[in-house]
C-alpha atoms as a PDB file:
ATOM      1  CA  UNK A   1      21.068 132.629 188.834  1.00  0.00           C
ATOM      2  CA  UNK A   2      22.020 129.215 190.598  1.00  0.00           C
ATOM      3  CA  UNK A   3      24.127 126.800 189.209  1.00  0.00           C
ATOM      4  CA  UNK A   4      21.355 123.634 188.019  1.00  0.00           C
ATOM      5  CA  UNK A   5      22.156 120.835 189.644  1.00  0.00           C
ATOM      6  CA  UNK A   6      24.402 118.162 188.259  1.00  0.00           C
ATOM      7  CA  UNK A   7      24.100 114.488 188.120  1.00  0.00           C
ATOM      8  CA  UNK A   8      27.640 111.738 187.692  1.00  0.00           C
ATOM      9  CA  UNK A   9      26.827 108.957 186.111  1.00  0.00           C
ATOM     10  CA  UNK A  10      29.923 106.688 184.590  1.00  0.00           C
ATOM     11  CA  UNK A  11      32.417 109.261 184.746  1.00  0.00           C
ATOM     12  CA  UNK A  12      30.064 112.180 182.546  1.00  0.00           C
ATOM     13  CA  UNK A  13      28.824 115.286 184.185  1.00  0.00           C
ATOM     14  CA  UNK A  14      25.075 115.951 183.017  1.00  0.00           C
ATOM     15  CA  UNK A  15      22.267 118.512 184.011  1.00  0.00           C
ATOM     16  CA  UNK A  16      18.366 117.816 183.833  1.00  0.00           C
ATOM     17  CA  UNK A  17      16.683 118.884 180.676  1.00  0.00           C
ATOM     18  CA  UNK A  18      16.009 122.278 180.406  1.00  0.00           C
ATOM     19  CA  UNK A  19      18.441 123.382 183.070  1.00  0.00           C
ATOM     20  CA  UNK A  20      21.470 124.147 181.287  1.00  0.00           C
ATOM     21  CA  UNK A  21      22.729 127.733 180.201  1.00  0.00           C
ATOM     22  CA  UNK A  22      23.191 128.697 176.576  1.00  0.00           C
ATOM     23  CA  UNK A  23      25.202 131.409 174.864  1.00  0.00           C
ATOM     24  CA  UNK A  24      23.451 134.164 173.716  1.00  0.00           C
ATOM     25  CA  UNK A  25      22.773 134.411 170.075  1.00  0.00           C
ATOM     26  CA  UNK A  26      22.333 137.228 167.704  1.00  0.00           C
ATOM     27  CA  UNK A  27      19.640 137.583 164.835  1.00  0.00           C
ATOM     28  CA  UNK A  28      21.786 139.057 161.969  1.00  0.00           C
ATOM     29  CA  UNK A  29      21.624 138.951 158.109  1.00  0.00           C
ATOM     30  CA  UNK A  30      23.593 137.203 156.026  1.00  0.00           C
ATOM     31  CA  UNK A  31      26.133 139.486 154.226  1.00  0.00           C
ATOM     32  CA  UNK A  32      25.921 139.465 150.540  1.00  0.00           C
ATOM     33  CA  UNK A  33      29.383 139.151 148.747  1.00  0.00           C
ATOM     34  CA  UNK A  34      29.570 139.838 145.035  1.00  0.00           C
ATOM     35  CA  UNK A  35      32.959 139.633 143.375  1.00  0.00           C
ATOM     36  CA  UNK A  36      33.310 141.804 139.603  1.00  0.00           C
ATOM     37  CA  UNK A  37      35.437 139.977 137.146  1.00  0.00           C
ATOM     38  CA  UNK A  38      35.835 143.367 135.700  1.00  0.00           C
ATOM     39  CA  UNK A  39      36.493 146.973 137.277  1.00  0.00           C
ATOM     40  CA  UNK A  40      33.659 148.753 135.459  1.00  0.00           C
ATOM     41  CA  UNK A  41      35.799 151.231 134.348  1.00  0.00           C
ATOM     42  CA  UNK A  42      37.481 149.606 131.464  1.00  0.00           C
ATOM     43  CA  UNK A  43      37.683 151.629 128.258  1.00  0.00           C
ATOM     44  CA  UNK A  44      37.601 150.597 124.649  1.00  0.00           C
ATOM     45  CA  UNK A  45      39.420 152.912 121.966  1.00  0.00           C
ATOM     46  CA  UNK A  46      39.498 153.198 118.381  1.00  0.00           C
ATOM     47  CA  UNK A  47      42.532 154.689 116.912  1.00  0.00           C
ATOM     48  CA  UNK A  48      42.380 156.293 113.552  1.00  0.00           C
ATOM     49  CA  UNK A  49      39.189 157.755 113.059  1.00  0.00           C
ATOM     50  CA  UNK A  50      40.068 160.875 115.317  1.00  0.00           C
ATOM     51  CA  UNK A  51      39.837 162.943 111.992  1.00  0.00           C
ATOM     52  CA  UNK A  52      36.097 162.532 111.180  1.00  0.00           C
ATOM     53  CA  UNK A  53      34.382 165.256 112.365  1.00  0.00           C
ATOM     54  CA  UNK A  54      31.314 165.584 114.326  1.00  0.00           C
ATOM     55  CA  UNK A  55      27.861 166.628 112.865  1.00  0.00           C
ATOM     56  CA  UNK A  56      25.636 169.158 114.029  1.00  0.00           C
ATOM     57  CA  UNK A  57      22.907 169.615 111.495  1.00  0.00           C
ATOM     58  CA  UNK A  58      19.133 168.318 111.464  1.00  0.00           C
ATOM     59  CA  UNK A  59      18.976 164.686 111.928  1.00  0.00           C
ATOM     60  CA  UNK A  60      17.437 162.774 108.970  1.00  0.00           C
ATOM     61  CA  UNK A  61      16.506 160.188 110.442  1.00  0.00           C
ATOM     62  CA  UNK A  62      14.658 158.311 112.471  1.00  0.00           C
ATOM     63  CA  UNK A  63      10.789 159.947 111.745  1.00  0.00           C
ATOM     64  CA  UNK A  64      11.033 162.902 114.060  1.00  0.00           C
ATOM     65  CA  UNK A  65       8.766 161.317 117.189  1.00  0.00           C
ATOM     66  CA  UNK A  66      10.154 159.223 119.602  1.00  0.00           C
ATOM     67  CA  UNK A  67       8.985 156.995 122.981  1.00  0.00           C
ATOM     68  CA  UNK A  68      10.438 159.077 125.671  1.00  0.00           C
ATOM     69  CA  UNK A  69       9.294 158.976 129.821  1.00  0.00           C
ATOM     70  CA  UNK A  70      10.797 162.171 130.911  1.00  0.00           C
ATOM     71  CA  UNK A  71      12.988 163.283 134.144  1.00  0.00           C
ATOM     72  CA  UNK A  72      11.078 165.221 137.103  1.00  0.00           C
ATOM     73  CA  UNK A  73      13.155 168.814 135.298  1.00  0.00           C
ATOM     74  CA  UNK A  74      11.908 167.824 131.706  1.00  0.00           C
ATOM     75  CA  UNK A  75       7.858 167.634 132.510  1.00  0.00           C
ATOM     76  CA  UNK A  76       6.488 170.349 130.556  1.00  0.00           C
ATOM     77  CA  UNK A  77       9.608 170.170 127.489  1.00  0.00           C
ATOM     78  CA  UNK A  78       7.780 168.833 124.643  1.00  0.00           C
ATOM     79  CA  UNK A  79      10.426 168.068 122.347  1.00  0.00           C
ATOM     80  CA  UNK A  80      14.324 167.450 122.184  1.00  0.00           C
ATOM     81  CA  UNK A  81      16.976 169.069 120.404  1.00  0.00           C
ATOM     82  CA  UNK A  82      19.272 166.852 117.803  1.00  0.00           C
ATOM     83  CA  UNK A  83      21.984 167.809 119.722  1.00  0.00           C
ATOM     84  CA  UNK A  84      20.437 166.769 123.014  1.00  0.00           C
ATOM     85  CA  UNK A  85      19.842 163.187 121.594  1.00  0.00           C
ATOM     86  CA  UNK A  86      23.157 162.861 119.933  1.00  0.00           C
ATOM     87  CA  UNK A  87      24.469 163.898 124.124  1.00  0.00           C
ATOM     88  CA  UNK A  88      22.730 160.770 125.235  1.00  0.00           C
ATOM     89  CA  UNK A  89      24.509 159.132 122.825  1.00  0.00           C
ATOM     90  CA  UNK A  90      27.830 160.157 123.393  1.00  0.00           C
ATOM     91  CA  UNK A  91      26.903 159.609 127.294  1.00  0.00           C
ATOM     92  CA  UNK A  92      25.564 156.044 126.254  1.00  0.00           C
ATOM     93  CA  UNK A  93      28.791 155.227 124.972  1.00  0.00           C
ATOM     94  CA  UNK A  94      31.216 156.783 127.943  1.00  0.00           C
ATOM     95  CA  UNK A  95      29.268 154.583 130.673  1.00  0.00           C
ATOM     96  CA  UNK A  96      29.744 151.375 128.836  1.00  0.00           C
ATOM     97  CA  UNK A  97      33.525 152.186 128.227  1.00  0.00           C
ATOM     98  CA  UNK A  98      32.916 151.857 124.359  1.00  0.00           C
ATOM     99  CA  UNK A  99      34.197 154.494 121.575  1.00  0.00           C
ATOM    100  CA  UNK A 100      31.553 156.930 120.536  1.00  0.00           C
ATOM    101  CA  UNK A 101      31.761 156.391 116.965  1.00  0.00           C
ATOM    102  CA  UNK A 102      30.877 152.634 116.763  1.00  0.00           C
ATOM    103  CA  UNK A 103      27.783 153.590 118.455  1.00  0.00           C
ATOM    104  CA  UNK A 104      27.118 156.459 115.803  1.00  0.00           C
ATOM    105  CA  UNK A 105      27.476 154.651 112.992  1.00  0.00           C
ATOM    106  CA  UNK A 106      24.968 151.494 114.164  1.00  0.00           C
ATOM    107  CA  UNK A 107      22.334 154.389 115.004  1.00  0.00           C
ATOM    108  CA  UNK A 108      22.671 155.235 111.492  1.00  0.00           C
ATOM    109  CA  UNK A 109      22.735 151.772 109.833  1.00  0.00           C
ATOM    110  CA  UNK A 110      19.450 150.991 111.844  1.00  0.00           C
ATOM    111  CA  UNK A 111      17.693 154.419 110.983  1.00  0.00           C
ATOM    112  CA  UNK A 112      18.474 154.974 107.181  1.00  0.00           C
ATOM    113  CA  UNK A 113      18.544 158.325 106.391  1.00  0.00           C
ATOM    114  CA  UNK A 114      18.069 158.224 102.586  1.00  0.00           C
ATOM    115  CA  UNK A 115      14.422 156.622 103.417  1.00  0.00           C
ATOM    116  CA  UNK A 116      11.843 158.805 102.736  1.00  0.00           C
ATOM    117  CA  UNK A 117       9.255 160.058 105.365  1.00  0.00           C
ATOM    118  CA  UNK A 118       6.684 157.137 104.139  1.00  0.00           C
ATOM    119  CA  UNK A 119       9.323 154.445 104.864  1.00  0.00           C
ATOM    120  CA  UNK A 120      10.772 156.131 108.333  1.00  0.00           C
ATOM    121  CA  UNK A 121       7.168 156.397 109.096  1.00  0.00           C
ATOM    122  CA  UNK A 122       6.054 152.671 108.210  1.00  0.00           C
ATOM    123  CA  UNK A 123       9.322 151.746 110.077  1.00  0.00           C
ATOM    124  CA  UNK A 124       8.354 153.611 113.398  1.00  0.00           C
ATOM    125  CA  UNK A 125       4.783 152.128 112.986  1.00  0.00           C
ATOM    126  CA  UNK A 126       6.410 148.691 112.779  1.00  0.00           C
ATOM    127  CA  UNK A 127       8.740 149.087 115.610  1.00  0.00           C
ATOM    128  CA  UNK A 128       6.212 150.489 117.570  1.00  0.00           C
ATOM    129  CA  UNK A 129       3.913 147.811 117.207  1.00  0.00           C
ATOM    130  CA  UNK A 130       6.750 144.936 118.344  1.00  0.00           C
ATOM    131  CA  UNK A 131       7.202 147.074 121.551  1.00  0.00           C
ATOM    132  CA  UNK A 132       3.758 147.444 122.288  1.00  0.00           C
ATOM    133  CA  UNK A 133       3.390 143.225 121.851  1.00  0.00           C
ATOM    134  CA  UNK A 134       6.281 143.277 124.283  1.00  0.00           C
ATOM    135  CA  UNK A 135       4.601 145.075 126.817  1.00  0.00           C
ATOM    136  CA  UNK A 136       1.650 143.247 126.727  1.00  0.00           C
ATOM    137  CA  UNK A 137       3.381 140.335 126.886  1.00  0.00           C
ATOM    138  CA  UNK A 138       4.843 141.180 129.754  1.00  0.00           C
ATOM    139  CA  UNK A 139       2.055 142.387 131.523  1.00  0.00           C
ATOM    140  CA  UNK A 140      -0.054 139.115 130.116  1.00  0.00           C
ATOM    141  CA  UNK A 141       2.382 136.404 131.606  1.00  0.00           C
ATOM    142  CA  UNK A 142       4.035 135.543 127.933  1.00  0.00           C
ATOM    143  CA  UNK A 143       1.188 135.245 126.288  1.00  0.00           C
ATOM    144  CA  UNK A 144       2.128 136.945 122.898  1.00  0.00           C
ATOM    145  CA  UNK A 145       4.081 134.660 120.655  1.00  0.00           C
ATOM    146  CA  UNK A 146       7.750 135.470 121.165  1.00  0.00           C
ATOM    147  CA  UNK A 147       7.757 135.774 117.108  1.00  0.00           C
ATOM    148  CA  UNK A 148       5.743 139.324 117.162  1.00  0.00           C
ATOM    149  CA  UNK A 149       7.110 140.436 120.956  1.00  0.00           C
ATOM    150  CA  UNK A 150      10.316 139.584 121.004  1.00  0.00           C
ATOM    151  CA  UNK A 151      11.250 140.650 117.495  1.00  0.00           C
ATOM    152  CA  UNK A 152      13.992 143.608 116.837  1.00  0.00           C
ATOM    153  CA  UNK A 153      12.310 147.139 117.727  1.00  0.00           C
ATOM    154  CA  UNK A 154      13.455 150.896 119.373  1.00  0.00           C
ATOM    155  CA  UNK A 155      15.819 153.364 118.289  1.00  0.00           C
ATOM    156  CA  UNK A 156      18.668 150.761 118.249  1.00  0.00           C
ATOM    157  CA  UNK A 157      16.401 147.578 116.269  1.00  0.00           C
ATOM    158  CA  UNK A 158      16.990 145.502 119.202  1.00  0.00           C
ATOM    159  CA  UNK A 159      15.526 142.343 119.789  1.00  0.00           C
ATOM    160  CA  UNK A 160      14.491 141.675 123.250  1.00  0.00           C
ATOM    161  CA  UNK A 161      16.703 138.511 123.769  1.00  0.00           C
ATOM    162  CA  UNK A 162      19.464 140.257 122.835  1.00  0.00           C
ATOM    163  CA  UNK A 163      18.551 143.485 124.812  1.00  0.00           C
ATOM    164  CA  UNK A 164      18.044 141.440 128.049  1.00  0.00           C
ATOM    165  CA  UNK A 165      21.333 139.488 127.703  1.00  0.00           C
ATOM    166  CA  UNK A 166      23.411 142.265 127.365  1.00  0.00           C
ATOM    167  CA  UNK A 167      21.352 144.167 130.462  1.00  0.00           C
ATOM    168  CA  UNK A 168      22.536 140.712 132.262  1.00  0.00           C
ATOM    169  CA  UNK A 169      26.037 140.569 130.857  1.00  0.00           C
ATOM    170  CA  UNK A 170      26.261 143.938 132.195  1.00  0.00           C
ATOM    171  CA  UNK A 171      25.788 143.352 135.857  1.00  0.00           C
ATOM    172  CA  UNK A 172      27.188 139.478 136.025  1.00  0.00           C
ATOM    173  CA  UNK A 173      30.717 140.925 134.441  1.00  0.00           C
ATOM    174  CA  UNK A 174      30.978 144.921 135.022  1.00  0.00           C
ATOM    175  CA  UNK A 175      28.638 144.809 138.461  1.00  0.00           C
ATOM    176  CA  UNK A 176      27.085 147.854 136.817  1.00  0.00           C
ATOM    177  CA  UNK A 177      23.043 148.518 135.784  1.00  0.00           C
ATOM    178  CA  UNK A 178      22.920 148.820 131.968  1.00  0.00           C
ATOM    179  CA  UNK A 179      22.377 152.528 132.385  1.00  0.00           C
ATOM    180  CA  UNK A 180      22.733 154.955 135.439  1.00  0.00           C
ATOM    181  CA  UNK A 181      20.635 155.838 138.050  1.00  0.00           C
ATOM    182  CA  UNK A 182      20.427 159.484 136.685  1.00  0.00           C
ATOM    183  CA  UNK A 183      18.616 157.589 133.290  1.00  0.00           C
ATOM    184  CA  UNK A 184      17.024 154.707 135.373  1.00  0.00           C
ATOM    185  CA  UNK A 185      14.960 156.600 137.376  1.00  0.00           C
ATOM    186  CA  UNK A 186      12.685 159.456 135.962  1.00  0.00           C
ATOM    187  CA  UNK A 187       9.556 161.437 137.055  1.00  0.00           C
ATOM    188  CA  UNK A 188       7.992 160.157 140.313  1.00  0.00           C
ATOM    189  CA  UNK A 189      10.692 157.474 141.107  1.00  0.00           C
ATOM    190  CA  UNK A 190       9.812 155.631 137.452  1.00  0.00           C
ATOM    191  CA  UNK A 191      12.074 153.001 136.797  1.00  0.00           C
ATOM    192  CA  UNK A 192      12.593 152.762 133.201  1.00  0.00           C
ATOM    193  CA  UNK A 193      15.021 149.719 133.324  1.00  0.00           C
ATOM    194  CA  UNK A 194      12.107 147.817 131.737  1.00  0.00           C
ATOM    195  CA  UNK A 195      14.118 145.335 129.569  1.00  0.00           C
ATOM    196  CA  UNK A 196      11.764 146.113 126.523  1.00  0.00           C
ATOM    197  CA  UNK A 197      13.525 147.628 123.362  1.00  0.00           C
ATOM    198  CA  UNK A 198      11.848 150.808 122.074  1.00  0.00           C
ATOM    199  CA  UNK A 199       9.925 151.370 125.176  1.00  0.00           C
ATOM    200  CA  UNK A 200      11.890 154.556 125.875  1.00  0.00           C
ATOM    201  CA  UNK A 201      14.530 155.696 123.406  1.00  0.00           C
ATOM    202  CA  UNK A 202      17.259 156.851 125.711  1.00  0.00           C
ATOM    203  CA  UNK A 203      17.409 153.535 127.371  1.00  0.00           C
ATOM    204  CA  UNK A 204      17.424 152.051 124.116  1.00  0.00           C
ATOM    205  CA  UNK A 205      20.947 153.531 123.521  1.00  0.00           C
ATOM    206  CA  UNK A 206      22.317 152.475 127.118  1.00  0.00           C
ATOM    207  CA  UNK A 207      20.882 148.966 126.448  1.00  0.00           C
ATOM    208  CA  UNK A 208      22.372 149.178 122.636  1.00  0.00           C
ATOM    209  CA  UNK A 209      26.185 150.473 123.771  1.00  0.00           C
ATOM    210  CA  UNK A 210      25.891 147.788 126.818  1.00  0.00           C
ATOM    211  CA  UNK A 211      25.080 145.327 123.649  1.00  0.00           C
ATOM    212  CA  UNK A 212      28.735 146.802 121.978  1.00  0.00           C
ATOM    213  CA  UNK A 213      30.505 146.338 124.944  1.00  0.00           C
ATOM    214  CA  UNK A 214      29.489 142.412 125.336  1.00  0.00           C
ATOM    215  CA  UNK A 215      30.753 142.184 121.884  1.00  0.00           C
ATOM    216  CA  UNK A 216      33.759 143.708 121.962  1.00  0.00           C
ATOM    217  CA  UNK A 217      34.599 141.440 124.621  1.00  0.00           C
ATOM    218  CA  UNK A 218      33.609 138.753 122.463  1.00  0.00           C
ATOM    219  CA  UNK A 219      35.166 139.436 119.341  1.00  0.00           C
ATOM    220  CA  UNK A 220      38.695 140.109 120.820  1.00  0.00           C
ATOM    221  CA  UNK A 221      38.498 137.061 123.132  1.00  0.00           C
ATOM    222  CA  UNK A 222      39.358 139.202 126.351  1.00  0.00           C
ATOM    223  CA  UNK A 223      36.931 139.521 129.109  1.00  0.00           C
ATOM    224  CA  UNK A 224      37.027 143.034 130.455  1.00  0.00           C
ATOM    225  CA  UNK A 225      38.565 144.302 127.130  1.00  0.00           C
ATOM    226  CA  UNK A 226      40.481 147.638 127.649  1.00  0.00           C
ATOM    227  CA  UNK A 227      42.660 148.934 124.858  1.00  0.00           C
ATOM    228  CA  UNK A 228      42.635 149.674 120.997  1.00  0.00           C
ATOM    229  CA  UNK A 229      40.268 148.307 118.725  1.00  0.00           C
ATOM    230  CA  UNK A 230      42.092 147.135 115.556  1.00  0.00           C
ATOM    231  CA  UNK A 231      40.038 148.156 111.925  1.00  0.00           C
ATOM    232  CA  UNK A 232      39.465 143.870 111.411  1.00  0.00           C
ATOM    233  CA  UNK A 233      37.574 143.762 115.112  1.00  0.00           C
ATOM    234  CA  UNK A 234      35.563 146.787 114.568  1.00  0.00           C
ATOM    235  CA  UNK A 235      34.359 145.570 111.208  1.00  0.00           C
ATOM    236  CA  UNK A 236      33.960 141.987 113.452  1.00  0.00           C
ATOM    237  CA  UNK A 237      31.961 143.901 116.019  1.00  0.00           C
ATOM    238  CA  UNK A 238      29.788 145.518 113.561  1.00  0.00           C
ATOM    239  CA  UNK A 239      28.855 142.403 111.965  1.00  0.00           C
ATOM    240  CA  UNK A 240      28.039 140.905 115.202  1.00  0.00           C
ATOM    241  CA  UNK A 241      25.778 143.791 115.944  1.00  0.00           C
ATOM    242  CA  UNK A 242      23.597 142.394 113.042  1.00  0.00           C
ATOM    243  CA  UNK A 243      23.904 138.381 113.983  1.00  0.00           C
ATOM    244  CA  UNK A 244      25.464 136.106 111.321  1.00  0.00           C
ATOM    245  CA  UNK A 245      25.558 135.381 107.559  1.00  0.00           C
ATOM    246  CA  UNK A 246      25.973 137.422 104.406  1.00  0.00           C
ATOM    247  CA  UNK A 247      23.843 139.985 105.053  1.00  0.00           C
ATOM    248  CA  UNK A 248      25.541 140.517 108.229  1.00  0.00           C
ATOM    249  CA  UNK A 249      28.706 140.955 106.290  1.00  0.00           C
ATOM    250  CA  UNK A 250      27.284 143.123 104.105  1.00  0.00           C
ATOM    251  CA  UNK A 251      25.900 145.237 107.030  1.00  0.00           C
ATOM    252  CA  UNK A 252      29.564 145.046 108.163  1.00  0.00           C
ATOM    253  CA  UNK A 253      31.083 146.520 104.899  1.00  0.00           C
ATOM    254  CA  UNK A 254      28.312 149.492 104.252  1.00  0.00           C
ATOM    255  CA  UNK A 255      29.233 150.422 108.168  1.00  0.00           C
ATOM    256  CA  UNK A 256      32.879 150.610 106.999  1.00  0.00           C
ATOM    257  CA  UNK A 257      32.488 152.418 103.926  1.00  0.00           C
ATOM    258  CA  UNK A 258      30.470 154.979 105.810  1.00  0.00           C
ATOM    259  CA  UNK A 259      32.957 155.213 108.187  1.00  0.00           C
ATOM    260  CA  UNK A 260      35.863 155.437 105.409  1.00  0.00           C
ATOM    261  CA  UNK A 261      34.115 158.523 103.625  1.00  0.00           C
ATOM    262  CA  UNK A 262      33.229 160.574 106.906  1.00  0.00           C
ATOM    263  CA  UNK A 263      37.029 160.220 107.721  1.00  0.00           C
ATOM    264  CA  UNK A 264      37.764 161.534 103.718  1.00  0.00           C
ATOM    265  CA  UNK A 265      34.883 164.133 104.306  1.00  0.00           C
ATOM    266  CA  UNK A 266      32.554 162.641 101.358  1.00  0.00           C
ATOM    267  CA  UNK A 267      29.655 161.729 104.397  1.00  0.00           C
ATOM    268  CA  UNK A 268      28.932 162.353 107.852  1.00  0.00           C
ATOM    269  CA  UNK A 269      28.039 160.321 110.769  1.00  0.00           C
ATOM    270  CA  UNK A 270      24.708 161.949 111.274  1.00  0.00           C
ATOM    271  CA  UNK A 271      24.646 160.320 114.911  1.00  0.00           C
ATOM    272  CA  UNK A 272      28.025 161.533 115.841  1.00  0.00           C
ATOM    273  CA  UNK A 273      28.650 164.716 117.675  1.00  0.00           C
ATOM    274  CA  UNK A 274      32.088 165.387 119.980  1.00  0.00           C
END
């Protein structure tokens, strides 16, 4: 290609419009950069409540029906096993780095199991009903009052702020999805990271142990927390779990009771299977 031809005018070298030569330029995409304050793999212990063992029995409780979207392998299995559900559980609790037995022992503060089949079944009615408002509130543009759709619901009685902050807390602090990809994703690719508490009850306990994590962190003032648990956080924790108050307290001291008999072998953690 010939050189353009250039013009000297008070001592600067210039070319006529359109003549010079430019560097060739590539069409790439910006690289995303995300930087974890935490490792993801942090893990939370609790130290002397080894002893109390695990329970195998019938559950009591919740009513025996549950929201479920199954994987591609589970189409045609119409029901779970106790000990399949107290798995997820246990599973729940490993990916969120938090001890088993604090999940357990929510599970079976939120799902009595001294209530008899009329209340469990006027309780699954009720939560049912807040999930369904959910979902049509999502699929309506907020159009359901956040009072009905957003109030507590699922196998963990979550609330949907509450569910959807920790989801967030999750993925701004650990960099991880509030459950894996093996529980995300079911039959035909369905993503059941939904955000909606009691619209599947596996995700519920991700969602709930992703809930403990945020405040464990919170409670012991260390971001990323990774050690033991002392007996005044955990009863802290618990608390937390149910928001603020006296009746939160009280929520606080019937979880530690119940924890204080299973280890003396007067109750069991119904929820709790190693």
């Amino acid at each position: 290609m010939a050189e353009p031809e250039k013009i000297h005018q008070d001592g600067q070298e210039y070319v006529p419009a359109g003549a010079g030569m430019s560097t060739a330029t590539s069409d790439t995409q910006p690289v995303e950069l995300k930087v974890c304050r935490c490792s993801g793999k942090e893990v939370t212990t609790l130290p002397g409540y080894e002893s109390i063992p695990g329970y195998s029995g019938e559950l009591p409780s919740p009513l025996q029906v549950m929201w479920y979207v199954p994987k591609t392998k589970e189409l045609l299995k119409a029901s779970f096993s106790d000990t399949e559900i107290r798995l997820w559980i246990k599973q729940a609790a490993a990916y969120h780095g938090i001890p088993h037995i604090i999940l357990a022992v929510i599970l079976q503060q939120e799902n009595g199991p001294n209530g008899s089949k009329f209340l469990q079944t006027l309780q699954f009615g009720e939560r049912t009903l807040t999930t369904f408002l959910a979902i049509v509130d999502g699929i309506a543009f907020d159009a359901v009052p956040d009072k009905l759709a957003g109030g507590s619901s699922g196998f963990a009685n979550m609330s949907r702020a509450t569910l959807q902050k920790a989801a967030q807390y999750s993925e701004n602090y650990y960099c991880k999805r509030p459950m894996p990809e093996d529980v995300q994703y079911r039959v035909f690719g369905w993503n059941q990271d939904t955000r909606i508490p009691g619209d599947d009850w596996k995700a519920d306990l991700y969602y709930a142990a992703a809930h403990l994590r945020e405040l464990i962190d919170r409670v012991t003032g260390v971001r990323c927390h990774s050690g033991a648990l002392t007996t005044a956080q955990l009863k802290k924790v618990v608390a937390s779990y149910n928001g603020s108050g006296p009746l939160a307290e009280k929520y606080a001291n019937d979880a530690m009771k119940l924890l204080d008999a299973a280890k003396a072998g007067s109750a069991w953690l119904y929820f709790y299977e190693k």
